[in-house]
Protein backbone atom coordinates (compact mmCIF):
# COMPACT_ATOMS: atom_id res chain seq x y z
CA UNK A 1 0.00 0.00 0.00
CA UNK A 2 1.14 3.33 -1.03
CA UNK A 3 1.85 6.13 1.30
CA UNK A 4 -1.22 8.55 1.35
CA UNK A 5 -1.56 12.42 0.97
CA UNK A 6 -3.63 15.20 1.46
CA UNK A 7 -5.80 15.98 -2.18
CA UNK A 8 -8.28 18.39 -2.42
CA UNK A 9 -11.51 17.97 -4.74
CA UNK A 10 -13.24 21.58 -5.96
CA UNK A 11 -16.36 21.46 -6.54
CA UNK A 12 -19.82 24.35 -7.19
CA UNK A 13 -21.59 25.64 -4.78
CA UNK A 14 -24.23 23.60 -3.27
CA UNK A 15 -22.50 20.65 -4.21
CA UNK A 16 -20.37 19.81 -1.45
CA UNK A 17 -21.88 17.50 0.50
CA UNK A 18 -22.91 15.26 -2.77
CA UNK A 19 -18.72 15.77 -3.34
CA UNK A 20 -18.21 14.42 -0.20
CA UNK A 21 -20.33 11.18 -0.39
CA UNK A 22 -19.06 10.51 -3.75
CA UNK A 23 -15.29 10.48 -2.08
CA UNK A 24 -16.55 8.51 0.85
CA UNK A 25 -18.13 5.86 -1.71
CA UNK A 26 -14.74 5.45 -3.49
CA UNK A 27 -12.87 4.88 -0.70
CA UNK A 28 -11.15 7.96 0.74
CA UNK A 29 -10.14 8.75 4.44
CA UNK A 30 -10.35 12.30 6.35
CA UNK A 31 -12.76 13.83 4.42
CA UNK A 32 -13.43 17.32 5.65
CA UNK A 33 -15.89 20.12 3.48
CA UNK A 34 -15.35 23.90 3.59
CA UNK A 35 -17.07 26.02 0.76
CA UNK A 36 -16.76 24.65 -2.33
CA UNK A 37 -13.91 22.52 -1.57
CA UNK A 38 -13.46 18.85 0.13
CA UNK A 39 -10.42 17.99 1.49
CA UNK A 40 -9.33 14.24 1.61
CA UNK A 41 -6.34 11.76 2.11
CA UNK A 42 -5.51 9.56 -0.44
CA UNK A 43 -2.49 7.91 -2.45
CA UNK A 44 -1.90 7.94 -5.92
CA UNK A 45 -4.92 5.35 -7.03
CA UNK A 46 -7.41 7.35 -5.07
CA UNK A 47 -6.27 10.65 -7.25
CA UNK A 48 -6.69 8.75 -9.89
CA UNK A 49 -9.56 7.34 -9.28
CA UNK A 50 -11.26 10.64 -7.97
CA UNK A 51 -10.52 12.38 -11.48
CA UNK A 52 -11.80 9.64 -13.29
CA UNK A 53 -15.01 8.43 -11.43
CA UNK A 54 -16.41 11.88 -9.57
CA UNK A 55 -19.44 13.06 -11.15
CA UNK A 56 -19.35 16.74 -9.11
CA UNK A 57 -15.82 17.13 -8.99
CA UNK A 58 -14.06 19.95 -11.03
CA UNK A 59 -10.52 19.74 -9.94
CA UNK A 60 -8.33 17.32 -7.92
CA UNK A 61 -5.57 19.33 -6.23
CA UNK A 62 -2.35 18.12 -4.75
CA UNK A 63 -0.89 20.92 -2.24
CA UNK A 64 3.01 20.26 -2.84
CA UNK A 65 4.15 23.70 -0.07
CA UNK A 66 2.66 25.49 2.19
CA UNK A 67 3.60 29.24 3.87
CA UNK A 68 2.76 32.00 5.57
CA UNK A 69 3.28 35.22 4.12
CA UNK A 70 2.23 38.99 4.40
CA UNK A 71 3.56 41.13 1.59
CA UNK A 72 3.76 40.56 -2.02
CA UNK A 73 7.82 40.64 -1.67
CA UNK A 74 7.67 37.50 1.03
CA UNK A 75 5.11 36.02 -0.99
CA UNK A 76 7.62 35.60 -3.98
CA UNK A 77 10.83 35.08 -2.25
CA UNK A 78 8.57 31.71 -0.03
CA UNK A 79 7.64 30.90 -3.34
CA UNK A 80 10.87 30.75 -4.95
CA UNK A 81 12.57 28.57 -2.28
CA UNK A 82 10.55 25.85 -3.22
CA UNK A 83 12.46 23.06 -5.22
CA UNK A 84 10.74 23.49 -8.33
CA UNK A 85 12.45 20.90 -10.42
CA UNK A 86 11.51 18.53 -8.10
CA UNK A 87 8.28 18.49 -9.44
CA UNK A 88 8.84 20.14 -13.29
CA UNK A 89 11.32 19.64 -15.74
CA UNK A 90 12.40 23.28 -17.45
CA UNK A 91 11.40 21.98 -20.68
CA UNK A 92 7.45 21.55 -19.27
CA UNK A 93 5.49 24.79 -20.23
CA UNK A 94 3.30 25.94 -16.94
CA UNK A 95 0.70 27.81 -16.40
CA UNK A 96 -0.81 29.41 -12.71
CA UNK A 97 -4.32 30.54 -11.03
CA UNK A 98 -4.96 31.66 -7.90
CA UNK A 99 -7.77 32.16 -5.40
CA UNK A 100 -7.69 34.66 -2.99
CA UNK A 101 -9.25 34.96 0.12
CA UNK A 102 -7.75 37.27 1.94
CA UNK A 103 -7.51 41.68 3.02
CA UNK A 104 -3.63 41.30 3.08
CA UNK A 105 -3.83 40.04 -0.26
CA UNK A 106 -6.66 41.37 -2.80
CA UNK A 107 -5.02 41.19 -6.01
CA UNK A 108 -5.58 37.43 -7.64
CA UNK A 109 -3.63 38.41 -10.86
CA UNK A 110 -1.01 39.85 -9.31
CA UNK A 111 -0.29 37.10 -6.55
CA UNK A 112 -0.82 34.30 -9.79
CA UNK A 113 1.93 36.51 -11.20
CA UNK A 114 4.39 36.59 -9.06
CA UNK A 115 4.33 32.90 -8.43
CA UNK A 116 4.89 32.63 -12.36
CA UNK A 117 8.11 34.71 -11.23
CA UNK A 118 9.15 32.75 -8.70
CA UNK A 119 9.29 29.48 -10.50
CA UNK A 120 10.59 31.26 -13.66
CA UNK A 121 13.65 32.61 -11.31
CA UNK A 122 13.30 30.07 -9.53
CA UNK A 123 14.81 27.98 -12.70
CA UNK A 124 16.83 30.82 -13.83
CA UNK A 125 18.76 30.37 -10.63
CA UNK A 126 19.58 27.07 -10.94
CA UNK A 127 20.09 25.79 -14.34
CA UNK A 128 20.52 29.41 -16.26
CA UNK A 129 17.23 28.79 -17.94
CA UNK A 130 13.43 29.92 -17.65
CA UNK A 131 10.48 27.43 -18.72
CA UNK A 132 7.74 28.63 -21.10
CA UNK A 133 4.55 30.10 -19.32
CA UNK A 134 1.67 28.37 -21.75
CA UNK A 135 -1.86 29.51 -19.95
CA UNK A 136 -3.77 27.85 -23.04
CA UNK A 137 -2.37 24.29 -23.09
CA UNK A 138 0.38 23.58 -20.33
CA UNK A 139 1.67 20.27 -19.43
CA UNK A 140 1.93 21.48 -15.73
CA UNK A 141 -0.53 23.68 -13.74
CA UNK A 142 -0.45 25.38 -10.68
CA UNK A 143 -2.77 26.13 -8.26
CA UNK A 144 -2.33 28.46 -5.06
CA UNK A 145 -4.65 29.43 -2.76
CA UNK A 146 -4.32 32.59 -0.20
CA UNK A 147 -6.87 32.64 2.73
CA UNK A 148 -5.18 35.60 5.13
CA UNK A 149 -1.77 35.17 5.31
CA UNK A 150 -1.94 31.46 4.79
CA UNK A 151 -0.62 30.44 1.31
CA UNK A 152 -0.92 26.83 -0.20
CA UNK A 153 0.31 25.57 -3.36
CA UNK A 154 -1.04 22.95 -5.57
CA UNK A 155 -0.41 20.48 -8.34
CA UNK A 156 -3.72 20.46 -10.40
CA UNK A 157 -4.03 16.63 -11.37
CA UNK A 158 -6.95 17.54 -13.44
CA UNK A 159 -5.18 19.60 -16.20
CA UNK A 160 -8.81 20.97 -18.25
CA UNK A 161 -11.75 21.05 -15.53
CA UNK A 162 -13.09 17.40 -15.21
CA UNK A 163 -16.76 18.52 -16.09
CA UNK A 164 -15.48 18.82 -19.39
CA UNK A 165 -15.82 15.21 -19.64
CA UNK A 166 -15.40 14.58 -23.86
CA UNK A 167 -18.11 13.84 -25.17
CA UNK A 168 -19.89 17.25 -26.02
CA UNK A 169 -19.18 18.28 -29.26
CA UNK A 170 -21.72 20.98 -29.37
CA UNK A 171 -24.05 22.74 -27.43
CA UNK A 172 -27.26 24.60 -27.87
CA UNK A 173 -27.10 28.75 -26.10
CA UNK A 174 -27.83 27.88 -22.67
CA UNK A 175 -26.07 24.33 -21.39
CA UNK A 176 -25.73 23.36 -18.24
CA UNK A 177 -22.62 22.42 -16.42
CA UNK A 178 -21.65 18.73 -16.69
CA UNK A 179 -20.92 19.04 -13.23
CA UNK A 180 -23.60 20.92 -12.05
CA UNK A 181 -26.20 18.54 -14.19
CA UNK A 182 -24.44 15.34 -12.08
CA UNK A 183 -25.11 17.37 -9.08
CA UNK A 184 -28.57 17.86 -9.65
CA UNK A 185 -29.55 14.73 -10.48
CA UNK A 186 -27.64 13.31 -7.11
CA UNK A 187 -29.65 15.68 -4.89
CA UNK A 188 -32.63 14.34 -6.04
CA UNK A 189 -31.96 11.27 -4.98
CA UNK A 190 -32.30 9.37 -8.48
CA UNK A 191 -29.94 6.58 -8.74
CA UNK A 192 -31.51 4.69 -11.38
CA UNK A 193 -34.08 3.07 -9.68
CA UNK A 194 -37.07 4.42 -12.10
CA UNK A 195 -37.68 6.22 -14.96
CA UNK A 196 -35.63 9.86 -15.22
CA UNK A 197 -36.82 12.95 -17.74
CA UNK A 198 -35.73 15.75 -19.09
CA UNK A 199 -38.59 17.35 -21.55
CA UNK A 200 -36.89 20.37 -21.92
CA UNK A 201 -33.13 19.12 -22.88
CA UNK A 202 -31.12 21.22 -24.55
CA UNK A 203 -27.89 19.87 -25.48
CA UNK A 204 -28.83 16.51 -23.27
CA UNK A 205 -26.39 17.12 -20.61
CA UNK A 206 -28.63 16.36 -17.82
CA UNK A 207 -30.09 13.38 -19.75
CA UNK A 208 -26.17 12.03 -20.66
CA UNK A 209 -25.39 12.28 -16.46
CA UNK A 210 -28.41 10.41 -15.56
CA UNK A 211 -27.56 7.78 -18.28
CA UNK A 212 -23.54 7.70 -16.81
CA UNK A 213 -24.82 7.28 -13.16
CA UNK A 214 -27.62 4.61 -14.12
CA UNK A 215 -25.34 2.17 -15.82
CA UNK A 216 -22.38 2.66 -13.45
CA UNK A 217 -19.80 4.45 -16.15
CA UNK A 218 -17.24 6.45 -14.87
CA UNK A 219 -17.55 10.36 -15.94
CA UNK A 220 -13.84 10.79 -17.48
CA UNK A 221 -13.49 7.63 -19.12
CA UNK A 222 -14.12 9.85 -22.38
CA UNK A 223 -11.18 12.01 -21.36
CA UNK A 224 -8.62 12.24 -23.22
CA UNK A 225 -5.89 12.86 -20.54
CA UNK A 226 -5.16 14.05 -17.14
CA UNK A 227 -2.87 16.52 -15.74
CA UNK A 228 -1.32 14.00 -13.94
CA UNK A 229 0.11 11.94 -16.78
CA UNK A 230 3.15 14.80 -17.13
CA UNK A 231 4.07 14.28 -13.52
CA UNK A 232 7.11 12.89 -12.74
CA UNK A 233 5.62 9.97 -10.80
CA UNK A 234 3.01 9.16 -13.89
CA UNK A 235 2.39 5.50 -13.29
CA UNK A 236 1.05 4.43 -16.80
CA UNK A 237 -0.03 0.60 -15.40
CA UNK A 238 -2.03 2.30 -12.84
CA UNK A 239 -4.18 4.65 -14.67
CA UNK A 240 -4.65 1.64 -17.11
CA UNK A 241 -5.97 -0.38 -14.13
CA UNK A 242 -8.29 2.46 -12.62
CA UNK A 243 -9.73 2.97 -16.11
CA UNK A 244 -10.72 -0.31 -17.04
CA UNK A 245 -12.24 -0.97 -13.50
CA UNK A 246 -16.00 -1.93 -14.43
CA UNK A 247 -17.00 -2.91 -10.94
CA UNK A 248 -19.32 0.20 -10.79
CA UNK A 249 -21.30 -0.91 -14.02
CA UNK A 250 -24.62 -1.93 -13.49
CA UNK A 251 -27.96 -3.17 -15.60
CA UNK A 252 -30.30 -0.55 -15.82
CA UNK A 253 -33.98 -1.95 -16.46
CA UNK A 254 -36.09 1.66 -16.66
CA UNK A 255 -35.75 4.59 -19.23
CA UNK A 256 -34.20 8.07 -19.74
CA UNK A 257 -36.49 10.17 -21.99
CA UNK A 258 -35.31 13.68 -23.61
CA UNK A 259 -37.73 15.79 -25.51
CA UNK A 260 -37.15 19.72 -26.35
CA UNK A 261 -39.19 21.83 -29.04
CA UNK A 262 -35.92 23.36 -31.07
CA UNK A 263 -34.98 20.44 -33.57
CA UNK A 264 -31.55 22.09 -33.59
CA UNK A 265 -31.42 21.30 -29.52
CA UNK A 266 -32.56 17.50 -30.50
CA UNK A 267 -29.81 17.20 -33.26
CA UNK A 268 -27.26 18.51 -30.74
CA UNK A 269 -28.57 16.56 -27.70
CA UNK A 270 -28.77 13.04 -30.03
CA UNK A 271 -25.04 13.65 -31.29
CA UNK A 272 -23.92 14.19 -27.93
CA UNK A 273 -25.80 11.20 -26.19
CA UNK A 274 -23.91 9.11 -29.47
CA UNK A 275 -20.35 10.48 -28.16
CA UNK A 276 -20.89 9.10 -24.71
CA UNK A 277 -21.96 5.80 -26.24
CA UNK A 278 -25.77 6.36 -24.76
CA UNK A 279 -27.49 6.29 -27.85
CA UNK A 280 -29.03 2.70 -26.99
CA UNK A 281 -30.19 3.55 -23.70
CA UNK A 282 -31.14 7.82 -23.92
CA UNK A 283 -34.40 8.40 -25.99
CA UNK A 284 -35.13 12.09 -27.53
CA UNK A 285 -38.18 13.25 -28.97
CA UNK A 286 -38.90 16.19 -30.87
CA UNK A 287 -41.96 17.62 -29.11
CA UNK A 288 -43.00 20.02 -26.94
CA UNK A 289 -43.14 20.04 -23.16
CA UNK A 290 -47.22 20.38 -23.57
CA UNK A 291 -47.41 17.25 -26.06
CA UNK A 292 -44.79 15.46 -23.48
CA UNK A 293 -46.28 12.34 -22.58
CA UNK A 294 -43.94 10.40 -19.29
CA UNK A 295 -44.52 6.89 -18.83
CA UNK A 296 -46.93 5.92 -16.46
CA UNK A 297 -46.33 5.67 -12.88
CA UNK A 298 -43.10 7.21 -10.58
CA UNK A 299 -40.44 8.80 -12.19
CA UNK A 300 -38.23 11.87 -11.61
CA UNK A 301 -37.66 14.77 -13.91
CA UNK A 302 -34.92 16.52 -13.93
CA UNK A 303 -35.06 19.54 -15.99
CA UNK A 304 -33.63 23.60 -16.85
CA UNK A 305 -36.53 25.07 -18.31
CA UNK A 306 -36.30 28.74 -20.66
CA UNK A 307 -35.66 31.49 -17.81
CA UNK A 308 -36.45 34.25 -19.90
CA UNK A 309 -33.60 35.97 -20.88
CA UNK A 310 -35.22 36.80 -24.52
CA UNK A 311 -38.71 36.49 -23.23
CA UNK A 312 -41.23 39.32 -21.62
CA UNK A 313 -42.08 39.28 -18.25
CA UNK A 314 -45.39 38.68 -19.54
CA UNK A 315 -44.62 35.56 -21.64
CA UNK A 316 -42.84 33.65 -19.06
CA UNK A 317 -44.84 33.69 -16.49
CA UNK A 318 -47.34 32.33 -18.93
CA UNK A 319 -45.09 29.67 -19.83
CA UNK A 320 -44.60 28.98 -16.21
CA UNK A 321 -47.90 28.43 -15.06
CA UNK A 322 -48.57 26.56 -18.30
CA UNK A 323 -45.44 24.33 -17.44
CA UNK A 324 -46.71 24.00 -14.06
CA UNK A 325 -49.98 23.03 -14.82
CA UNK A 326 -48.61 20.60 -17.56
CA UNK A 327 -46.62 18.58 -14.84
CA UNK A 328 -49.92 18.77 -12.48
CA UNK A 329 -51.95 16.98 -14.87
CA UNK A 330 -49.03 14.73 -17.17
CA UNK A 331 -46.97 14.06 -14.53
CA UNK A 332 -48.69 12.26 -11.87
CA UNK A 333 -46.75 10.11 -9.33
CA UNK A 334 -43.18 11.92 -10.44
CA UNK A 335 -41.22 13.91 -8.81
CA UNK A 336 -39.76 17.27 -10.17
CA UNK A 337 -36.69 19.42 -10.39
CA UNK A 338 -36.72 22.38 -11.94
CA UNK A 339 -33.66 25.09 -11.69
CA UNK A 340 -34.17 28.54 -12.51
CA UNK A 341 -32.67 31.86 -11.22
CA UNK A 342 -36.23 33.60 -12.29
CA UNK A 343 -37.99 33.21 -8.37
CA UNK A 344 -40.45 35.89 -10.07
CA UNK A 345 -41.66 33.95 -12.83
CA UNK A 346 -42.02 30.44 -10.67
CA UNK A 347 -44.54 32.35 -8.58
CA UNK A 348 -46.43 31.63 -11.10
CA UNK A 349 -45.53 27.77 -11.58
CA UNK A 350 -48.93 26.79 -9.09
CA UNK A 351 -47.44 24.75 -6.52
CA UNK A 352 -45.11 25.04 -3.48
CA UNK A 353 -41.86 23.21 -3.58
CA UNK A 354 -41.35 20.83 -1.06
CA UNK A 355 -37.97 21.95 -0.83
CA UNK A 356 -35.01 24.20 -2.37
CA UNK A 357 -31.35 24.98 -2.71
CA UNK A 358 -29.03 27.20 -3.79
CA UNK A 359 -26.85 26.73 -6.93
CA UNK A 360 -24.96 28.29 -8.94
CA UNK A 361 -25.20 28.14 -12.76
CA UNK A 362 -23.11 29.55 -15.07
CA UNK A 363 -22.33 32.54 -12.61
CA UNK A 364 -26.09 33.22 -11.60
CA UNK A 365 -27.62 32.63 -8.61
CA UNK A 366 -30.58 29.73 -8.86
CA UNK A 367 -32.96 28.14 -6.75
CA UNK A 368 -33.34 24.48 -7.20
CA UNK A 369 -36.60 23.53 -6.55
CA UNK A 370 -38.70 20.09 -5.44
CA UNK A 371 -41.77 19.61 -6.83
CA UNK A 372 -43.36 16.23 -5.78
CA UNK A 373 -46.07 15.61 -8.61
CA UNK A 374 -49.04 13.65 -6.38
CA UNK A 375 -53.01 14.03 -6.86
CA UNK A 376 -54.21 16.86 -4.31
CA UNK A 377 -50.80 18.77 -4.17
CA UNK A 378 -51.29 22.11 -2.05
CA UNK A 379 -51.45 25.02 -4.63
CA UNK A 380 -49.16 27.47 -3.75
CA UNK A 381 -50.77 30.43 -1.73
CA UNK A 382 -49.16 33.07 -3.70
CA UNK A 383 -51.08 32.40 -6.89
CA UNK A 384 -54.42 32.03 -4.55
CA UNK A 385 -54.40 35.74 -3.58
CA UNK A 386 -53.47 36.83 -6.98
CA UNK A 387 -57.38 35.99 -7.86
């Protein structure tokens, strides 16, 4: 057994405690959550096994040096001691980002920049050479993270974010996060055991997560490569062996149905669900929302309907009490998720969520909302006093 290590798994808002189940279930130790980050112990397996099979995941982090500091000037010269070539070779272009959480420190750029210094001089120093700073396509990234005076730098194992799992070639104008779609449909508490929907798809995002955690497939099996595989340590036989682990795979024996009313959306949404090798087990329909007919008894939609960006005020909340009385009387016995950062317009949806959560989407604020579909659901008392 392998010596183990701190890691640290990024994740969205609202998302860590799913995060943090999904690192319990693979097998990691000393878990702990703070804001959009779980920290964990691991050795090299578990990192690469948490980059290849976490669903709400965006970046696995390995902090390689930690300091304090208090000026700019400290910052760089605590940087610079660090044995750089220890983990880089001067030929490796390298790239740096920052987050910053701090008063003594309120410059993200600027801190990213002189850590790009550091290791540059760093280099200089010793060998009479500087690497290559490549922030579009580097072969080693580096993370640090300020909070105060406390300053931690990471490896990123990741290399591109991990919700940009492969296979979406397209997209329609508003997609959802990979991520933040796997998130969802965890917090509903779907895991395959009935039928899942999405009548309002889009680019099938939502419906290509549900398909990934019903059958057991591991998100990043359609990636392409990891930061970790230009590490020194890259263990080629390893990542070989996490990859081809199928002991998650499962028989799924209900269906995932798509259905949006832009053909475009159900050309993009079928082309994607054929990257991810879904195409036998997804279903997409060309219809409407209001000609949506779900299968007959419990289900659970999961679903990112228009939020009227290019619509009046007056036309969606139409289309939201039309949607909501569409699920009242189609979509008996299922239970729905809609997001949406529009709170105004879902006044006028007819019913009161059972429950709700923040999340973030795309850099807006959202409510994720529970609506359990049963005959003789309380209408909600807002739209009561409108009459």
């Amino acid at each position: 057994m392998s010596d183990k290590f701190e890691l640290i798994a990024k994740t969205h808002q609202g998302l860590e405690g799913v995060l943090a189940e999904e690192l319990r279930l693979i097998g990691a130790d000393e878990i702990s959550i703070s804001p959009k980050t779980i920290s964990f112990k691991g050795d090299k397996e578990m990192m690469y096994k948490a980059n290849i099979q976490l669903r709400t995941a965006t970046r696995i982090l390995k902090p390689i040096y930690s300091f304090k500091a208090r000026t700019e000037d400290e910052f760089y010269g605590q940087a610079k001691k660090y044995d750089w070539s220890s983990v880089m070779d001067i030929s490796q272009k390298y790239a740096v980002d920052s987050i910053i959480t701090s008063e003594v420190f309120n410059h993200s750029r600027y801190i990213a920049l002189k850590l790009k210094d550091a290791i540059a001089d760093h280099f200089r120093e010793k060998v009479g050479k500087r690497p290559f700073v490549d922030p579009q396509n580097p072969q080693i990234r580096v993370h640090v993270n300020v909070i105060e005076d406390e300053c931690t730098i990471c490896l990123d194992s990741s290399g591109e974010p991990l919700h940009r799992r492969g296979y979406r070639s397209t997209q329609d104008s508003s997609p959802i996060n990979e991520v933040l779609a796997a998130g969802m449909i965890l917090l509903s508490g779907w895991k395959g055991d009935s039928d899942f929907i999405d009548p309002m798809c889009g680019s099938g995002t939502i419906l290509i997560e549900a398909g990934l955690i019903a059958h057991g497939i591991p998100p990043g099996i359609f990636r392409k490569h990891f930061g970790f595989e230009n590490w020194f340590d890259f263990d080629e036989a390893l990542l070989q062996q996490v990859y081809n682990d199928d002991s998650m795979e499962r028989e799924f024996n209900y269906s995932i149905i798509g259905g949006d009313i832009s053909k475009r959306a159900v050309e993009i949404s079928t082309e994607n669900v054929r990257n991810a090798g879904l195409q036998k087990k997804v279903d997409i329909k060309f219809e409407s929302i209001f000609d949506f007919t779900p299968p007959m008894g419990k289900g659970v939609v999961v679903t990112n309907p228009p939020f009227g960006e290019k619509l009046k005020k007056e036309q969606i909340e139409s289309f939201y009490k039309q949607l909501g009385d569409c699920f009242k009387q189609r979509f008996v016995g299922y239970d729905v998720w809609i997001i949406s950062s529009n709170s105004e317009a879902l006044k006028s949806f007819g019913l009161r969520p059972a429950t709700s959560m923040s999340l973030i989407n795309g850099g807006l604020e959202c409510r994720y909302y529970h609506y359990p579909m049963y005959k003789g659901a309380p209408k909600d008392i807002s739209r009561k006093s409108k009459v």
